[in-house]
C-alpha atoms as a PDB file:
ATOM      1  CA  UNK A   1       0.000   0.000   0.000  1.00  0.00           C
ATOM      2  CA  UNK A   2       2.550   2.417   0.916  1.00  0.00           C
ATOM      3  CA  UNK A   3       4.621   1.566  -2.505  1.00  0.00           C
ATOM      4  CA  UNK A   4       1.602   2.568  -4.467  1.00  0.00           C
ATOM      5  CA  UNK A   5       0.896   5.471  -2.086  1.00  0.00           C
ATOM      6  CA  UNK A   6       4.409   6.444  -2.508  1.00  0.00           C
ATOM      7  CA  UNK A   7       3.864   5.531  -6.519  1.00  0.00           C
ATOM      8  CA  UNK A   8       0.847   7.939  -6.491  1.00  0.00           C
ATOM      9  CA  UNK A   9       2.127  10.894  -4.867  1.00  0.00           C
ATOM     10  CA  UNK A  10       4.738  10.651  -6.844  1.00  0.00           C
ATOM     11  CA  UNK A  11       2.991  10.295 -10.707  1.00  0.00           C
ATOM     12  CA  UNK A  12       1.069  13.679  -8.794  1.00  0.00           C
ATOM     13  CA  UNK A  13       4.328  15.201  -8.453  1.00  0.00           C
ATOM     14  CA  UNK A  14       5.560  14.578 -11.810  1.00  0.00           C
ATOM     15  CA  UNK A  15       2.414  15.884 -13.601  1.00  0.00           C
ATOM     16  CA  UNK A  16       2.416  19.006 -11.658  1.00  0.00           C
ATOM     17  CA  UNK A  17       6.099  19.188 -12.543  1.00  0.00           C
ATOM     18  CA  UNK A  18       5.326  19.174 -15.923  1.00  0.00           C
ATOM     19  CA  UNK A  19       2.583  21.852 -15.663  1.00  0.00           C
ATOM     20  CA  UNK A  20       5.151  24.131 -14.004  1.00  0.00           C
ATOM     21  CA  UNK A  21       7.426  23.435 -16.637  1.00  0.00           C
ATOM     22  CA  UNK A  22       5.213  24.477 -19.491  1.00  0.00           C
ATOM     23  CA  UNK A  23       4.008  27.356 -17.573  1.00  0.00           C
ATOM     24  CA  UNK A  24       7.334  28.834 -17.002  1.00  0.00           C
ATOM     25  CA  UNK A  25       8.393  28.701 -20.888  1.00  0.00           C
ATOM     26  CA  UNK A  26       5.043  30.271 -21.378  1.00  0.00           C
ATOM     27  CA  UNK A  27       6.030  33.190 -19.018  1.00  0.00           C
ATOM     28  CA  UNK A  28       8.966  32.801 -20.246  1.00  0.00           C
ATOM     29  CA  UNK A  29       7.836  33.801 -24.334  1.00  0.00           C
ATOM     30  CA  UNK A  30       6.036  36.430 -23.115  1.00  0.00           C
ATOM     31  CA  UNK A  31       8.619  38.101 -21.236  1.00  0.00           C
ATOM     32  CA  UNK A  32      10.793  37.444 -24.378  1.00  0.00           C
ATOM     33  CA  UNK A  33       7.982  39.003 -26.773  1.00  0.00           C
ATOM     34  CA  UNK A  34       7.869  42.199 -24.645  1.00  0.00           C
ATOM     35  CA  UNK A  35      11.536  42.623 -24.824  1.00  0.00           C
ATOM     36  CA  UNK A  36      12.119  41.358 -28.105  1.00  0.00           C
ATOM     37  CA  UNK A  37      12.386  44.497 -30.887  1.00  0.00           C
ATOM     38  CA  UNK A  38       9.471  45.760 -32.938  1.00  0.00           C
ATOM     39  CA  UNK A  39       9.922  45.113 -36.591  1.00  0.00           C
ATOM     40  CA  UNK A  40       8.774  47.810 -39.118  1.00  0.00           C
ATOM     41  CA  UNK A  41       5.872  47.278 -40.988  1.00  0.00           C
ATOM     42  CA  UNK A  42       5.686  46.511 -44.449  1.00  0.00           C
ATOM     43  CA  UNK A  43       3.570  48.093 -47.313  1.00  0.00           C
ATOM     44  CA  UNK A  44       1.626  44.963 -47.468  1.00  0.00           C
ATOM     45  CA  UNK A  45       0.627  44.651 -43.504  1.00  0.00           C
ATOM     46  CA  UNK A  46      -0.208  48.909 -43.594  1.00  0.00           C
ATOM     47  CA  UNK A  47      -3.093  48.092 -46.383  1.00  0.00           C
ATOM     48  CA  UNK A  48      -6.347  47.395 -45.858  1.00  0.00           C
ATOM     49  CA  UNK A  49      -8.139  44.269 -46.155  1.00  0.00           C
ATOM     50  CA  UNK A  50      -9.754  45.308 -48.933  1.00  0.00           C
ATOM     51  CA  UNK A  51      -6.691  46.358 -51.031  1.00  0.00           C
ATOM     52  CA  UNK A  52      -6.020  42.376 -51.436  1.00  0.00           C
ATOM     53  CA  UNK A  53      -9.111  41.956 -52.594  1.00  0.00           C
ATOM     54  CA  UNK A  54      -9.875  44.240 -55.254  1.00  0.00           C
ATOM     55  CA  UNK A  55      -9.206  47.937 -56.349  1.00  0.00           C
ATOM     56  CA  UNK A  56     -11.178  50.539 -54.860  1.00  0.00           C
ATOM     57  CA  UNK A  57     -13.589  52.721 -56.542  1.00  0.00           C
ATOM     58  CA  UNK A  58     -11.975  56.498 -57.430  1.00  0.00           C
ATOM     59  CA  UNK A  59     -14.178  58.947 -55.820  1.00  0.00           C
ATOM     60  CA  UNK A  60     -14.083  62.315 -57.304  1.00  0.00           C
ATOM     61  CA  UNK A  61     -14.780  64.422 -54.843  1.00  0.00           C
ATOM     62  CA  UNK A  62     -16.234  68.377 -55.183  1.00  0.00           C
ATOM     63  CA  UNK A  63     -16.729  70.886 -52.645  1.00  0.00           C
ATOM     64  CA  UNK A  64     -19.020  73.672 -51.691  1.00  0.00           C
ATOM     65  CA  UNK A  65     -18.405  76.536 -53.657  1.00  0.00           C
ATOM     66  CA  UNK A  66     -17.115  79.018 -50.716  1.00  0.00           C
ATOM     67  CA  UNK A  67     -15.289  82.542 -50.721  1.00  0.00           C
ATOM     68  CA  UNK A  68     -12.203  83.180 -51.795  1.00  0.00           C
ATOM     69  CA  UNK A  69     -12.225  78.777 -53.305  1.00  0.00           C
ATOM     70  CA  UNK A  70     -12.359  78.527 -56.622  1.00  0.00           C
ATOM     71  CA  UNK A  71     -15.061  76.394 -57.979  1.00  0.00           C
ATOM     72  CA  UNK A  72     -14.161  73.085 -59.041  1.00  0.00           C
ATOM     73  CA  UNK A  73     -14.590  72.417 -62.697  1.00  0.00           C
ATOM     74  CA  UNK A  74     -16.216  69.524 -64.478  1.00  0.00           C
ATOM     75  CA  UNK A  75     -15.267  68.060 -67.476  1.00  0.00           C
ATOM     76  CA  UNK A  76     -14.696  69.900 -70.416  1.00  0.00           C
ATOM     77  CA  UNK A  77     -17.482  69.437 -73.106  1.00  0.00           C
ATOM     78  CA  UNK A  78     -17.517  69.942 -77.079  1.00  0.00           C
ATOM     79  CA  UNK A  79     -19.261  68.984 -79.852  1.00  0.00           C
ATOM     80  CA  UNK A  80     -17.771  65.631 -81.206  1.00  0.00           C
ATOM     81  CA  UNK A  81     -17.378  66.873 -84.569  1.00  0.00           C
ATOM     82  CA  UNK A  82     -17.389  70.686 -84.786  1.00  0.00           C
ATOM     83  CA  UNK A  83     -13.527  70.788 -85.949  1.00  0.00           C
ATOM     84  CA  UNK A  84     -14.448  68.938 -89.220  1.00  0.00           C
ATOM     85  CA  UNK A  85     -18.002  71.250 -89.378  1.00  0.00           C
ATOM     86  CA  UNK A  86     -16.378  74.124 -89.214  1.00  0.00           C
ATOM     87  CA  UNK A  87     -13.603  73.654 -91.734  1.00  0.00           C
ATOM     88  CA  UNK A  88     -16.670  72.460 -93.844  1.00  0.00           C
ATOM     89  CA  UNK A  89     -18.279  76.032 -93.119  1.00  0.00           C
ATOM     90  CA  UNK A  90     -15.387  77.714 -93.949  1.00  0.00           C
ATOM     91  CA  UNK A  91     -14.769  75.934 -97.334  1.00  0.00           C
ATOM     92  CA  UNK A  92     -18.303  76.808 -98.058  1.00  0.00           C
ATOM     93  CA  UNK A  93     -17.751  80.214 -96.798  1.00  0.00           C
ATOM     94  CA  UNK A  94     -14.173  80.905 -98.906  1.00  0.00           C
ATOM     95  CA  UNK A  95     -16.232  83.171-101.614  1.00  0.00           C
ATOM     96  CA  UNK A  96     -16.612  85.909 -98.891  1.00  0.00           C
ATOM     97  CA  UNK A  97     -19.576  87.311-101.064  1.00  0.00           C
ATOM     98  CA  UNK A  98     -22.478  87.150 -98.546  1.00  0.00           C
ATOM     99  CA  UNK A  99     -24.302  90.274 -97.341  1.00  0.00           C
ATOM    100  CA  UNK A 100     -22.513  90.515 -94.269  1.00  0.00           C
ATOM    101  CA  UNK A 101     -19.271  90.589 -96.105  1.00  0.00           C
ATOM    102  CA  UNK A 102     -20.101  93.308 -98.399  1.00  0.00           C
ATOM    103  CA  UNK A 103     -22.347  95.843 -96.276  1.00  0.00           C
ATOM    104  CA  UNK A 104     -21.734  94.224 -92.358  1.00  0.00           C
ATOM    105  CA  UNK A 105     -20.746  96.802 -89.659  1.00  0.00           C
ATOM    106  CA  UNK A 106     -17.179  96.639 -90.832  1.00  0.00           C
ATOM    107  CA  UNK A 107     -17.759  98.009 -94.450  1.00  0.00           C
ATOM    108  CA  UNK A 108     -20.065 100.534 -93.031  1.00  0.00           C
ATOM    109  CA  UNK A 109     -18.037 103.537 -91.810  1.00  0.00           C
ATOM    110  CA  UNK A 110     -15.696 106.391 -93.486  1.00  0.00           C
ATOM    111  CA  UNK A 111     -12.550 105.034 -93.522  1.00  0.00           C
ATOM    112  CA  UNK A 112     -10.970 108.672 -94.144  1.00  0.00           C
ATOM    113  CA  UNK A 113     -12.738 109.728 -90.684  1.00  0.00           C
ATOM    114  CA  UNK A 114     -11.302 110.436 -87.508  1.00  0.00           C
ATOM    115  CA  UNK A 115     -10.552 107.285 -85.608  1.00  0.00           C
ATOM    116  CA  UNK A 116     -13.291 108.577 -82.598  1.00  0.00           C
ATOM    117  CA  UNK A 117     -15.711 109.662 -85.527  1.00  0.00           C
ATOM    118  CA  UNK A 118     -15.202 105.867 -87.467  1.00  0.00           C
ATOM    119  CA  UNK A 119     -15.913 104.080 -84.102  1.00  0.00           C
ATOM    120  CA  UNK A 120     -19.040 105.922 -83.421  1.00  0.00           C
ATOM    121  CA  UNK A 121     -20.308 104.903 -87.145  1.00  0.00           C
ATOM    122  CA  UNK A 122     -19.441 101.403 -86.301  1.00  0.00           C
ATOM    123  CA  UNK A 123     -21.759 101.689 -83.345  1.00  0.00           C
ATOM    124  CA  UNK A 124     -24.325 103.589 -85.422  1.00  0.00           C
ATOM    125  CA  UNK A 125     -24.618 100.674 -87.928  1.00  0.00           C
ATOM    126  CA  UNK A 126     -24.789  98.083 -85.492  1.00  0.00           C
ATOM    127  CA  UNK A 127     -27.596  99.835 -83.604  1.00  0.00           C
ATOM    128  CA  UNK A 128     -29.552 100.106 -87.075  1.00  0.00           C
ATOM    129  CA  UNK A 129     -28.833  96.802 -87.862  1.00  0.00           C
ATOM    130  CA  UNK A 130     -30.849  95.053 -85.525  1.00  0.00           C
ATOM    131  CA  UNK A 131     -34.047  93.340 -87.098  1.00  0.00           C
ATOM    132  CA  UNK A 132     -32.879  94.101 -90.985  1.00  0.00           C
ATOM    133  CA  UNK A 133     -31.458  93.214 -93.400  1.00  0.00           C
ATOM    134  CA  UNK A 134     -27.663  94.414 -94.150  1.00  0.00           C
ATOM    135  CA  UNK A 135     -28.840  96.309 -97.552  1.00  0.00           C
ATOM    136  CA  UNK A 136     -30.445  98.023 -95.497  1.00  0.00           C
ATOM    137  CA  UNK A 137     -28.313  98.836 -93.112  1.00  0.00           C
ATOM    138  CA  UNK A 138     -25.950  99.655 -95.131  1.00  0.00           C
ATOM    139  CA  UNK A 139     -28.442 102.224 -97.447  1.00  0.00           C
ATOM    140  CA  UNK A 140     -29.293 104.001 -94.294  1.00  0.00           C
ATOM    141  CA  UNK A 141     -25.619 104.331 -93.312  1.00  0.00           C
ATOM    142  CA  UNK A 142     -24.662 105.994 -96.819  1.00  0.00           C
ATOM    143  CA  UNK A 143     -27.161 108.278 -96.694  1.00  0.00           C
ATOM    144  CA  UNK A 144     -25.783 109.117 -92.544  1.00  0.00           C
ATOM    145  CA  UNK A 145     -22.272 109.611 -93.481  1.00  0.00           C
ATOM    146  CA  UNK A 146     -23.392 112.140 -96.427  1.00  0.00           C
ATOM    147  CA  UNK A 147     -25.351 113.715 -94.176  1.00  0.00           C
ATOM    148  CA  UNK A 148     -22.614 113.952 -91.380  1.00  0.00           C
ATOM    149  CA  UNK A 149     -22.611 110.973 -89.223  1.00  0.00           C
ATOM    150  CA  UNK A 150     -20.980 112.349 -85.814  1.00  0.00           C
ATOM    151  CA  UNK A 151     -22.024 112.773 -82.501  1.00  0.00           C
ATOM    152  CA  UNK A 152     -22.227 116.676 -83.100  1.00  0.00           C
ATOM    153  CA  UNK A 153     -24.328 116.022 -86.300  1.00  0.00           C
ATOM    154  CA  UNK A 154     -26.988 113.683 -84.851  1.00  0.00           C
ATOM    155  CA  UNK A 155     -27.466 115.652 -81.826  1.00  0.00           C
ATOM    156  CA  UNK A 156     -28.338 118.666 -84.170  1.00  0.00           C
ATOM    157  CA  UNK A 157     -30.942 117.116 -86.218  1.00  0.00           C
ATOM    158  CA  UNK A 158     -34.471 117.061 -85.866  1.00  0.00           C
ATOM    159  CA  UNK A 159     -35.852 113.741 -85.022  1.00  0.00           C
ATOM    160  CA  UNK A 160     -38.264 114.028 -88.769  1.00  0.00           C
ATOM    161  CA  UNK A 161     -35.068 114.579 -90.692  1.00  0.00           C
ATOM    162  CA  UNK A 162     -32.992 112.330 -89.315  1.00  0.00           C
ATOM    163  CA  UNK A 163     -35.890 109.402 -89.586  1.00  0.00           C
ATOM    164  CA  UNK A 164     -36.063 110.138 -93.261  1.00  0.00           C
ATOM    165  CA  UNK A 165     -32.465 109.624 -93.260  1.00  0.00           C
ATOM    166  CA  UNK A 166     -32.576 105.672 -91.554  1.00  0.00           C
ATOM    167  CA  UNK A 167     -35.617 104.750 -93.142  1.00  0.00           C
ATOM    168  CA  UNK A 168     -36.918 101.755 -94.012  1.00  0.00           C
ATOM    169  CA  UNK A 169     -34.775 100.284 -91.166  1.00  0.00           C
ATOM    170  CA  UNK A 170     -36.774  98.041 -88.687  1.00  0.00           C
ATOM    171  CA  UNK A 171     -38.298 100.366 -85.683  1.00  0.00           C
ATOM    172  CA  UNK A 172     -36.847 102.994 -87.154  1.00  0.00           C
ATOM    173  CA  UNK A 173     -38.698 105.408 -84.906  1.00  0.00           C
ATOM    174  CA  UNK A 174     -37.012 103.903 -81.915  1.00  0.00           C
ATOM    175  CA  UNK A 175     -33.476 104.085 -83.192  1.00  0.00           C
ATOM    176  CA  UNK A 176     -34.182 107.851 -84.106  1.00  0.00           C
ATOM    177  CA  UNK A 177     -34.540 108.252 -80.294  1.00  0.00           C
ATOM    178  CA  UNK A 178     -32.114 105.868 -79.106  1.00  0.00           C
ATOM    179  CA  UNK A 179     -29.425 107.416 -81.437  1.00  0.00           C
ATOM    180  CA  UNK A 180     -30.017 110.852 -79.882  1.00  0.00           C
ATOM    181  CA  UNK A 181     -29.769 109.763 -76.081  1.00  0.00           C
ATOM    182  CA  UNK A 182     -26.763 107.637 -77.164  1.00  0.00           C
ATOM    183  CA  UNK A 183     -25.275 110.855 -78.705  1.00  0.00           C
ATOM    184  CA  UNK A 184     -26.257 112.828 -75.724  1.00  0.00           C
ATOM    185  CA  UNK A 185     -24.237 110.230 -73.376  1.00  0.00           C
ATOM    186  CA  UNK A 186     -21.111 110.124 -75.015  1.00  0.00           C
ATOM    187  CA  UNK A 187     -20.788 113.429 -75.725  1.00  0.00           C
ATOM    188  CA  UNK A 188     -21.325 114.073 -72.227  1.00  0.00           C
ATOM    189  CA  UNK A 189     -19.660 110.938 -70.497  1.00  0.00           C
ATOM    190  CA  UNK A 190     -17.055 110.191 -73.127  1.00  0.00           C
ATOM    191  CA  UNK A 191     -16.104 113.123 -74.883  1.00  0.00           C
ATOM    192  CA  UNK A 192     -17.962 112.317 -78.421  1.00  0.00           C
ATOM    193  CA  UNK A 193     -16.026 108.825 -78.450  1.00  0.00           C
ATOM    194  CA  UNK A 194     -17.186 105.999 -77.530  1.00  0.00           C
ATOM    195  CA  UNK A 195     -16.732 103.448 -74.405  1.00  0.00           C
ATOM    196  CA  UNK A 196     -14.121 101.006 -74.052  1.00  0.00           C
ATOM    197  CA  UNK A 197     -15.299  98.188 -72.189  1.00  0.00           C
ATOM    198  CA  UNK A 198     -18.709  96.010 -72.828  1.00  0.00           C
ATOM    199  CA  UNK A 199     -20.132  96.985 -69.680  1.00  0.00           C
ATOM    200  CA  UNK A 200     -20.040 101.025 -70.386  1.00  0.00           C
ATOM    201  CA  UNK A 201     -21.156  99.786 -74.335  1.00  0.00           C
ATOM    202  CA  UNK A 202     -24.907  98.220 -72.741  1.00  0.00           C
ATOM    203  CA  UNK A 203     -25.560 101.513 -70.715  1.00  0.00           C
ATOM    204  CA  UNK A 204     -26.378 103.190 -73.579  1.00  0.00           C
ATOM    205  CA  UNK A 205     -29.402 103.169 -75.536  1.00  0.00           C
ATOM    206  CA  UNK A 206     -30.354 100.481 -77.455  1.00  0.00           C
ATOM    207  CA  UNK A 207     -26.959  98.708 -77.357  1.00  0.00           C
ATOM    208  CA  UNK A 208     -27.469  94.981 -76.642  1.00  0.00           C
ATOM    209  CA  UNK A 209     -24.952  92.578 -75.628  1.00  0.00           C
ATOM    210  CA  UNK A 210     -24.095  91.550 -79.231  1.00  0.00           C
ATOM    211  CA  UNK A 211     -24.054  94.863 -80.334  1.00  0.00           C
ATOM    212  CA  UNK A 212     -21.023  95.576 -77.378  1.00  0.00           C
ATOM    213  CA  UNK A 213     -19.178  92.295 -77.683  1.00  0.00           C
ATOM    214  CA  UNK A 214     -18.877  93.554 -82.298  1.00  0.00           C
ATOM    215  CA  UNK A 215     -18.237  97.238 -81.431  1.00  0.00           C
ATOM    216  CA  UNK A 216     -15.514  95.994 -79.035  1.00  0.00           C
ATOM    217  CA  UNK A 217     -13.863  93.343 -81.857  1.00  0.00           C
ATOM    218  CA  UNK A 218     -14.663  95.868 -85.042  1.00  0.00           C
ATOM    219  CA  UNK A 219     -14.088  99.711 -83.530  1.00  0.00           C
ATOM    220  CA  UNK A 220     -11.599  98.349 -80.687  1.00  0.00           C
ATOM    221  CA  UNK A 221      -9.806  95.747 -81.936  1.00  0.00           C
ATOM    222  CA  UNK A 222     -10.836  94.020 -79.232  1.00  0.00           C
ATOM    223  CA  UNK A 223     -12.068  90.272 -78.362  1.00  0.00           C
ATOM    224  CA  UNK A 224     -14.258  90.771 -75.375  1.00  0.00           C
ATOM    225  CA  UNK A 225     -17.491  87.916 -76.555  1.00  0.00           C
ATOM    226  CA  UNK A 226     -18.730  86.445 -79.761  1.00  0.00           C
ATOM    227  CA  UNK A 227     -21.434  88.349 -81.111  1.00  0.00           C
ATOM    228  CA  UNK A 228     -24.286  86.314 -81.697  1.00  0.00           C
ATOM    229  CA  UNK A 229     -27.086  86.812 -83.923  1.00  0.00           C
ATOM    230  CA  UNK A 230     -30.339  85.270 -85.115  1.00  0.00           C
ATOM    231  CA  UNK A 231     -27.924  83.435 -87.947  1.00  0.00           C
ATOM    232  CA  UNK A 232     -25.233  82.436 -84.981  1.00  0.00           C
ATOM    233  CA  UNK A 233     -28.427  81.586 -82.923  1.00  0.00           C
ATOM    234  CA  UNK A 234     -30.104  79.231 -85.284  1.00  0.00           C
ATOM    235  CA  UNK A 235     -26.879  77.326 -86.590  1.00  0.00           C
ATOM    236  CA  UNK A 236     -25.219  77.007 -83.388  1.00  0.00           C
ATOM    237  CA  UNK A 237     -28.497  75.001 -82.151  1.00  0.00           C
ATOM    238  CA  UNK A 238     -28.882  73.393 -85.315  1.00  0.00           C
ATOM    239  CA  UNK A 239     -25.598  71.843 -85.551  1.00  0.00           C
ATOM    240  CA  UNK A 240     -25.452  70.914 -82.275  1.00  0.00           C
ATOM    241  CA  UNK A 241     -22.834  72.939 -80.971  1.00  0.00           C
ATOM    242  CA  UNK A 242     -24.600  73.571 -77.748  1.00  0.00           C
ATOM    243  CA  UNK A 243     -24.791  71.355 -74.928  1.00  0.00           C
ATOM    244  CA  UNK A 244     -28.966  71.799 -73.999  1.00  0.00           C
ATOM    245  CA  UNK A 245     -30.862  73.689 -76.781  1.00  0.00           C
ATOM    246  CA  UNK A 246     -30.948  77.606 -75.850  1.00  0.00           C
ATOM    247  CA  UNK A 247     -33.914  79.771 -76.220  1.00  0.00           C
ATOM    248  CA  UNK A 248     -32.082  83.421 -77.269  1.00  0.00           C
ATOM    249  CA  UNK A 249     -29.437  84.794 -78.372  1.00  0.00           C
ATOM    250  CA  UNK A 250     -27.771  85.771 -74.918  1.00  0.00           C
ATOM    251  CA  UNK A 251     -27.854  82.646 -73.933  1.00  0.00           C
ATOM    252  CA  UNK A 252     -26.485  80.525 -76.655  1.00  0.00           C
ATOM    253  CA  UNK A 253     -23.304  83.425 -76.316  1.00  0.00           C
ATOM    254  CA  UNK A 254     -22.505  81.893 -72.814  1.00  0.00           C
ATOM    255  CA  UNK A 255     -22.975  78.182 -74.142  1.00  0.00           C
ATOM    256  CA  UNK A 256     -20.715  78.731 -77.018  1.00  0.00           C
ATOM    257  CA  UNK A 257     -18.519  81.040 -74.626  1.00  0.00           C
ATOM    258  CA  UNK A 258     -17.917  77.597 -72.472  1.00  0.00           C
ATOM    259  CA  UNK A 259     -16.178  75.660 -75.252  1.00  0.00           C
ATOM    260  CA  UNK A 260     -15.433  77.305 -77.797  1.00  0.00           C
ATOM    261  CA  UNK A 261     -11.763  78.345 -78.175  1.00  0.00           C
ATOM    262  CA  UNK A 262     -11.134  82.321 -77.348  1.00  0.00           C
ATOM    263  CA  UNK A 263      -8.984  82.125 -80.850  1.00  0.00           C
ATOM    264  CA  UNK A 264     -11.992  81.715 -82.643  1.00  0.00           C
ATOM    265  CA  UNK A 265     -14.597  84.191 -80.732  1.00  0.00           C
ATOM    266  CA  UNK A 266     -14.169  86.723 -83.908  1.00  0.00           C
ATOM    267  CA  UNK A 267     -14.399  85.021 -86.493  1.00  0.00           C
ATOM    268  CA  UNK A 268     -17.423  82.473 -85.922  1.00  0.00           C
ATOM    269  CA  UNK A 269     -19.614  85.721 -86.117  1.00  0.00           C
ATOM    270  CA  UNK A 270     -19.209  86.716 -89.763  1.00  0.00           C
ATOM    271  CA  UNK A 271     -18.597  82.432 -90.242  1.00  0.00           C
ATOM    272  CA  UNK A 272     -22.098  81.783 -89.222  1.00  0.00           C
ATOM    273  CA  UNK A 273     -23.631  85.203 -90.231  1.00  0.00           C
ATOM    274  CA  UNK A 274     -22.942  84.529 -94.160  1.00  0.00           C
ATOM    275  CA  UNK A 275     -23.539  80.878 -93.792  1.00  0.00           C
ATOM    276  CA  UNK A 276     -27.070  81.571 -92.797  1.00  0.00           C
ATOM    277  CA  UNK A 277     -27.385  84.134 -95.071  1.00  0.00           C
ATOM    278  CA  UNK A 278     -26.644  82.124 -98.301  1.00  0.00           C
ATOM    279  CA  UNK A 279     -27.218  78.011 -96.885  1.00  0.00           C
ATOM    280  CA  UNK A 280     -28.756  77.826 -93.469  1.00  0.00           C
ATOM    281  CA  UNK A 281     -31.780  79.699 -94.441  1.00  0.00           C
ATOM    282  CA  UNK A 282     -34.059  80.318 -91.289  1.00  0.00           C
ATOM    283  CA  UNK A 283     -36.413  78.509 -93.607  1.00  0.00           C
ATOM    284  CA  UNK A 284     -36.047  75.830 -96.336  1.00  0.00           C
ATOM    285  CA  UNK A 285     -32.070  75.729 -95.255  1.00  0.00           C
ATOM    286  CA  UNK A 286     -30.371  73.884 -98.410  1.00  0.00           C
ATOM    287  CA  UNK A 287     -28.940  71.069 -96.483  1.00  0.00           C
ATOM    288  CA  UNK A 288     -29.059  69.047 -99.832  1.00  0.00           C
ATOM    289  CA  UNK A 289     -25.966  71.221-101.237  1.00  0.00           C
ATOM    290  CA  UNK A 290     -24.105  71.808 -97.871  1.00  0.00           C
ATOM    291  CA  UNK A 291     -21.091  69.938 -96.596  1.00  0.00           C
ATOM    292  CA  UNK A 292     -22.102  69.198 -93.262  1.00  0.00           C
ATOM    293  CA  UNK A 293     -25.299  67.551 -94.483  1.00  0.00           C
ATOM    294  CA  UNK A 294     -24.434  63.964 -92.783  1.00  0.00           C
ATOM    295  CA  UNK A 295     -23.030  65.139 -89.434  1.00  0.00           C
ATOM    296  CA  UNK A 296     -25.713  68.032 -88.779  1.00  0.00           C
ATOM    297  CA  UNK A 297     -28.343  66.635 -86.859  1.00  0.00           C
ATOM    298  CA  UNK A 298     -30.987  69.318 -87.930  1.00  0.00           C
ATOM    299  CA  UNK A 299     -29.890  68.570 -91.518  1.00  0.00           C
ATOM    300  CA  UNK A 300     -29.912  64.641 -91.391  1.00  0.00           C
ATOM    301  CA  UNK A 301     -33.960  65.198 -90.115  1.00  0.00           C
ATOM    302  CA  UNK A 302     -34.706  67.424 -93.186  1.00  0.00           C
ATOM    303  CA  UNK A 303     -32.866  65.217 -95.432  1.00  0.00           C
ATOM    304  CA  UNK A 304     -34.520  62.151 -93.974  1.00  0.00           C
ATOM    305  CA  UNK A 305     -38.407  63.894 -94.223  1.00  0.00           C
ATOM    306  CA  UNK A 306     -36.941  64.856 -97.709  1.00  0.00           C
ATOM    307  CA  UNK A 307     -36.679  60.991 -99.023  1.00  0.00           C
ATOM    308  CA  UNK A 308     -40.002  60.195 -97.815  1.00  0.00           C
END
């Protein structure tokens, strides 16, 4: 009995031995880990678990528009094909013998006048010009500059001569009285000259935004805006060069204004102008005969009723 007693206590010894054992080497690792040094981490332990998965999703990310932050811009849009139209228009344009090129704003002053007295005929004609024709324009600026066409001149004539003078332009009896309060203001304001900037231009009297944006690029020499017409209107929806369809005038300016390059801000006037003059006809255009006949929406619907 006591062997096996003695037996017992001792197998209870040796397992308990063997508990301490392992318990100590336990101890012992962890006072071992918290000693031992700390190894940098590498690029592939700092990423997270969903980097070894798959790529993440780019966010694009826009804020707030906020004083003194400029706004962030979204991508840039154009027309997918207005390069190749407008070489097109140009090609079909290389006569130079529309309207606009013979008896526009440009062709309508004294060229032997005083450079102040030339830039206030420029504005003259473009005043007269709105709603008609450039014949007539031009008629009623011939007869002006034989007459006297100055500030001085205008403000001296009675409002019955100088109507017989512009007539048949369209309203003529308003421009009579806008061209004598326009007088009055620059020979007040701006010593018989006239302003320099597009926001002096639309103070005065029957001066639209087109009307400031051409006297700026023809009297000036300056690019300040395209000047856009009904012609410029109508084509610039029609071929698609917008990104929504605009309503007026003004407001296909600021859509073309977005995209199209500054370079070109001059010269798409008179473009488009004589172009709608001689092929884009506000009605019956002759898409049949123009060169942008399969890549102009507008004309590809005309074209397509046309077959029927």
């Amino acid at each position: 009995f006591c062997n096996c007693l003695t037996f017992g206590q001792c197998e209870i010894s040796r397992q308990m031995l063997k508990l301490s054992f392992h318990l100590g080497v336990a101890g012992g690792c962890h006072e071992l880990l918290q000693h031992a040094p700390v190894q940098p981490k590498t690029k592939a332990d700092t990423l997270p678990l969903s980097s070894h998965r798959r790529r993440r999703r780019q966010l694009k990310v826009e804020y707030d528009k906020d004083e003194g932050v400029a706004p962030v811009k979204t991508g840039h849009w154009e027309p997918p094909d207005w390069k190749k139209q407008l070489e097109f228009i140009r090609e079909m344009r290389r006569s130079r013998d529309a309207p606009v090129d013979n008896m526009g704003a440009e062709k309508c002053y004294d060229t032997g006048a005083p450079a102040h007295v030339r830039r206030f005929q420029v504005l003259v004609s473009l005043m007269l010009s709105s709603q008609t024709k450039d014949q007539v324009t031009a008629a009623a600026m011939q007869k002006l500059r034989a007459h006297g066409c100055t500030v001085e001149n205008i403000l001296n004539t009675d409002d019955e001569t100088l109507g017989k003078l512009v007539y048949p332009v369209g309203f003529w009896r308003t421009k009579v009285k806008y061209l004598k309060l326009t007088s009055a203001m620059l020979q007040k304001e701006f010593g018989g000259d006239i302003p320099k900037s597009v926001e002096e231009l639309v103070r005065l009297p029957g001066v639209g935004p087109k009307m400031a944006h051409l006297a700026m690029d023809i009297a000036w020499d300056q690019v300040s805006g395209i000047g856009v017409d009904t012609h410029v209107h109508r084509i610039s929806n029609r071929l698609g060069w917008l990104r929504k369809p605009t309503k007026n005038p003004e407001e296909t300016r600021k859509a073309l204004e977005e995209w199209l390059p500054r370079e070109l801000w001059s010269e798409i006037n008179w473009l488009l102008v004589g172009f709608g003059q001689q092929l884009c006809l506000p009605v019956n255009p002759l898409c049949s005969v123009c060169l942008n006949q399969h890549s102009c929406p507008s004309g590809l619907c005309l074209l397509h009723i046309e077959e029927k």
